[in-house]
C-alpha atoms as a PDB file:
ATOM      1  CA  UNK A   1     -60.766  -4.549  15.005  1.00  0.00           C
ATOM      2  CA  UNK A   2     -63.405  -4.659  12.396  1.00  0.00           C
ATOM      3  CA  UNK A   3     -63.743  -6.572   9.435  1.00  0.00           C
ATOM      4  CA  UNK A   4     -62.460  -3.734   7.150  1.00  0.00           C
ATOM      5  CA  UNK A   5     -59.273  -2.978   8.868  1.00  0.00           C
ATOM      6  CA  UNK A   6     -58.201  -6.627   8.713  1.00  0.00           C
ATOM      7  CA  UNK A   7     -59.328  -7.200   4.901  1.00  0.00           C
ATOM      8  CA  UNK A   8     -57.215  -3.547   3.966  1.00  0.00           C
ATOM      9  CA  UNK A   9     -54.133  -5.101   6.003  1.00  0.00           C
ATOM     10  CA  UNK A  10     -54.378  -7.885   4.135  1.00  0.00           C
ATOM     11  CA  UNK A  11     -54.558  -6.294   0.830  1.00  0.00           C
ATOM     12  CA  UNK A  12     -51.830  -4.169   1.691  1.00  0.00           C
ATOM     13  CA  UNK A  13     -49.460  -6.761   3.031  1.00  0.00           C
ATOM     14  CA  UNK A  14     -50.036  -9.030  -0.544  1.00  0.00           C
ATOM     15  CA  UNK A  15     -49.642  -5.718  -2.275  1.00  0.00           C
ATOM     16  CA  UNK A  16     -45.870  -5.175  -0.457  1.00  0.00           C
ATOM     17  CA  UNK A  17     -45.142  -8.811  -1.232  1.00  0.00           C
ATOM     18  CA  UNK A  18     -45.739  -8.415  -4.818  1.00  0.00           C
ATOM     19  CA  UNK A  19     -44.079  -5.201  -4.629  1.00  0.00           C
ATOM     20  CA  UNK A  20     -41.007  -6.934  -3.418  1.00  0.00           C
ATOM     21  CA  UNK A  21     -41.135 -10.240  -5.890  1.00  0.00           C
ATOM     22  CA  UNK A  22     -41.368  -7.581  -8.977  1.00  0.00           C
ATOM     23  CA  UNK A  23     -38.524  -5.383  -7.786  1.00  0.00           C
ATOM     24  CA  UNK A  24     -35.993  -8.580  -7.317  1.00  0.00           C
ATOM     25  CA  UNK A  25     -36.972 -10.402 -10.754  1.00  0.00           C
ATOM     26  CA  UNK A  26     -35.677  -7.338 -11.639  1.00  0.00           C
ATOM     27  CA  UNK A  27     -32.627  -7.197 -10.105  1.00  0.00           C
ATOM     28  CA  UNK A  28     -31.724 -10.761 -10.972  1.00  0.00           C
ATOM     29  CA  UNK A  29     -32.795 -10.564 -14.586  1.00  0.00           C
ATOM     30  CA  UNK A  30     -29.784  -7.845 -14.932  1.00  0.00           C
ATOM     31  CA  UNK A  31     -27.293  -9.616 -12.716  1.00  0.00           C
ATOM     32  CA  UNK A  32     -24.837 -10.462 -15.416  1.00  0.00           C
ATOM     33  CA  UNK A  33     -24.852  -7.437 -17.244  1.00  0.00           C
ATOM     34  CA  UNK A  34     -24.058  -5.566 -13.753  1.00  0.00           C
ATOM     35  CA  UNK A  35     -21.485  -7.896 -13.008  1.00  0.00           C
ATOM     36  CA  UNK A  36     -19.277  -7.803 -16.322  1.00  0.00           C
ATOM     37  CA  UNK A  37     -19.798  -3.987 -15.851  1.00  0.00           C
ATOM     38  CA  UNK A  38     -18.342  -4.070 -12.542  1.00  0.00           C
ATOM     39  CA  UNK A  39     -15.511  -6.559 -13.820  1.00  0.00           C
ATOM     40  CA  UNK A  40     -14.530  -4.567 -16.954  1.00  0.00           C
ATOM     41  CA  UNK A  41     -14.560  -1.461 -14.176  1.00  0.00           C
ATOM     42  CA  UNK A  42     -11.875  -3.034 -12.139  1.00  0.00           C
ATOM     43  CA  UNK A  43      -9.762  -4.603 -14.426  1.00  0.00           C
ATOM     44  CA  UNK A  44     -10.131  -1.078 -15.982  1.00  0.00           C
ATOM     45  CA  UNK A  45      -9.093   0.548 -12.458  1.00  0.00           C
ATOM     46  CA  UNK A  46      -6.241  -1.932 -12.081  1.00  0.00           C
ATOM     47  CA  UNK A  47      -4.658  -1.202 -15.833  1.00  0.00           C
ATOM     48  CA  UNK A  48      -5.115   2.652 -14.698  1.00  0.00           C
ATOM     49  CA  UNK A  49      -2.996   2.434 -11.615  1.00  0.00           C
ATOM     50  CA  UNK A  50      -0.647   0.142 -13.519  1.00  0.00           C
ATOM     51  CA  UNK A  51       0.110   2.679 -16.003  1.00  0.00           C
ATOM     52  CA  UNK A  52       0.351   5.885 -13.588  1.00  0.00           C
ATOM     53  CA  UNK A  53       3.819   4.387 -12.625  1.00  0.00           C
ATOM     54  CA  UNK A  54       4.560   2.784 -16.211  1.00  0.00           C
ATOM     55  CA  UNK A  55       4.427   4.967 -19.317  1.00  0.00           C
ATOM     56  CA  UNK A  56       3.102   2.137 -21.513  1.00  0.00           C
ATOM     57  CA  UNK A  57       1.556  -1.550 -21.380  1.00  0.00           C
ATOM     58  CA  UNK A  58       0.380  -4.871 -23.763  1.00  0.00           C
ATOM     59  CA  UNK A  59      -1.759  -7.268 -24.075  1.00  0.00           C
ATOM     60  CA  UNK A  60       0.180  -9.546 -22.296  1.00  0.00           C
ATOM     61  CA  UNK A  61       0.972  -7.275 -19.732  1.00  0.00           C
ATOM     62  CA  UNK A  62      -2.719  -6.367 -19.070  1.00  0.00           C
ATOM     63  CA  UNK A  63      -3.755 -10.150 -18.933  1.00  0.00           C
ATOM     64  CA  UNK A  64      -0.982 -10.691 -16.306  1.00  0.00           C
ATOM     65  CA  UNK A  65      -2.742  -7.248 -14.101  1.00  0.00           C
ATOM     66  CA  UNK A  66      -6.042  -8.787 -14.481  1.00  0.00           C
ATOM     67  CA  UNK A  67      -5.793 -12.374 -13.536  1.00  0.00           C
ATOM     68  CA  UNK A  68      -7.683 -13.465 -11.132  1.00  0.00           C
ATOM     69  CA  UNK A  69      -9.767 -10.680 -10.757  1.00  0.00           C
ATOM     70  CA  UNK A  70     -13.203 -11.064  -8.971  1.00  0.00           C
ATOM     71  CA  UNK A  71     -16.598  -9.078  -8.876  1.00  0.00           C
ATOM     72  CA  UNK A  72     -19.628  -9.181  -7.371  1.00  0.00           C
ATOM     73  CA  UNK A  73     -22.357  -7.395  -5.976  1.00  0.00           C
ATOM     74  CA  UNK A  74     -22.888  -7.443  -2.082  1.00  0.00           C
ATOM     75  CA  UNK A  75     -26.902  -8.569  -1.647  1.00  0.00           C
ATOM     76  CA  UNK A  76     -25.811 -11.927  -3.890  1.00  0.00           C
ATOM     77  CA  UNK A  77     -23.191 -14.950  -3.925  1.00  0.00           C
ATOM     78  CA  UNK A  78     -23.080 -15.022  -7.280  1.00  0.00           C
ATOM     79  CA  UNK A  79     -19.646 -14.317  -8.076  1.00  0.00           C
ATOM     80  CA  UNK A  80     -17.663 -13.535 -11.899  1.00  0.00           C
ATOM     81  CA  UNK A  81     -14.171 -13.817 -12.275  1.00  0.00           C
ATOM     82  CA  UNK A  82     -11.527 -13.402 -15.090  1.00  0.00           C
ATOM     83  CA  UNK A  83     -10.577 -17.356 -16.083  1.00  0.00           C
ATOM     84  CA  UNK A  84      -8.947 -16.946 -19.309  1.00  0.00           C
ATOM     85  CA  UNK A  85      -7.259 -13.274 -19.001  1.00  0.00           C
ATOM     86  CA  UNK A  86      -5.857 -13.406 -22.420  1.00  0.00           C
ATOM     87  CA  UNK A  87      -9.244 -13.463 -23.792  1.00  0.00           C
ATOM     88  CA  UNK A  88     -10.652 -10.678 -21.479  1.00  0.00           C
ATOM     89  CA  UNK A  89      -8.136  -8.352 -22.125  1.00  0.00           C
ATOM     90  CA  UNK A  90      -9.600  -7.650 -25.086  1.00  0.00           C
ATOM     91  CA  UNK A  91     -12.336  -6.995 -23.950  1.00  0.00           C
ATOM     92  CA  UNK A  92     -10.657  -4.384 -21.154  1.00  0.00           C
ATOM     93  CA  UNK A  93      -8.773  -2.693 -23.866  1.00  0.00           C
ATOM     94  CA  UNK A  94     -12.269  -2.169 -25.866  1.00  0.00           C
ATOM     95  CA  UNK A  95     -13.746  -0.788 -22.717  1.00  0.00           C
ATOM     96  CA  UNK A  96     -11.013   1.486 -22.042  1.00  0.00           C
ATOM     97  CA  UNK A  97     -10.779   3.210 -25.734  1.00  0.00           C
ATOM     98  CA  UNK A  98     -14.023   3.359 -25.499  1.00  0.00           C
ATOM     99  CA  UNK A  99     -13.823   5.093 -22.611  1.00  0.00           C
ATOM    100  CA  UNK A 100     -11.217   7.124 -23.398  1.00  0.00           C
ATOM    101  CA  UNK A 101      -8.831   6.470 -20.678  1.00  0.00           C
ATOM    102  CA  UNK A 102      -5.611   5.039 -23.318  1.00  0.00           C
ATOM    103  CA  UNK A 103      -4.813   5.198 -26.430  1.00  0.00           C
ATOM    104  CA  UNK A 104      -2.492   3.231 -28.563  1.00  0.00           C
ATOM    105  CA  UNK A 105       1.098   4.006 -29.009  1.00  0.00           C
ATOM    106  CA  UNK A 106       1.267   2.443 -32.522  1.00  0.00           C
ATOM    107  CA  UNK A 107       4.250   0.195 -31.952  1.00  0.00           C
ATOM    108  CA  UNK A 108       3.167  -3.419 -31.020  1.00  0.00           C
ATOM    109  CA  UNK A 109       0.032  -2.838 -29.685  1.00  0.00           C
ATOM    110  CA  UNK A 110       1.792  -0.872 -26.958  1.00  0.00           C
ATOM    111  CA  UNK A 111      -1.439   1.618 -24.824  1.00  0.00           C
ATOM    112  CA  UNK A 112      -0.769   4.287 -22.855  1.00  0.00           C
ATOM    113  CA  UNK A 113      -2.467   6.784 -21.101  1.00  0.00           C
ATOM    114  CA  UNK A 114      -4.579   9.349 -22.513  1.00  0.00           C
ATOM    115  CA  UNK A 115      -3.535  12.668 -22.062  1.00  0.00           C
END
């Protein structure tokens, strides 16, 4: 091999490397926003399935479902859970209006879902 050829392999392994570095700054600079997403998603999914065999549920009742809950993505160990339920289930409630999966009965912040 010539001269060239090794110089060009060169350039084009540094140019892969950087490549690589750029694309998982990337990836980590959005880590936490990913994983509340994928949080509020399953305590979401888990209030869902609670109230397809319940016709309505609280506050309370939510926090109890979504204790304990864990997400994270599969290429990383970093890891979020719900420690203070109460608190997040706010948060799940906002998400789920929002989305437009419950609505509110009206009587003691009572949610059911939307029809």
């Amino acid at each position: 091999m010539d001269k060239v050829h090794i110089l060009v392999g060169i350039i084009l392994f540094a140019l892969a490397t950087a490549i690589l570095y750029v694309w998982g700054l990337k990836k980590s600079a959005g880590q936490g926003e990913d994983l509340t997403r994928i949080l509020l998603n399953r305590c979401g999914n888990k209030v869902i399935k609670y109230l397809k065999k319940h016709d309505t549920i609280t506050k309370n009742q939510i926090a109890e479902q979504i204790d304990g809950v864990v997400a994270s993505e599969f290429w990383s160990r970093k890891r979020l859970s719900v420690s203070d339920p109460k608190k997040f289930a706010s948060q799940v409630i906002d998400f789920l209006l929002d989305q437009q999966y419950i609505e509110s009965t009206g009587k003691n912040n009572n949610y059911r879902l939307k029809k």
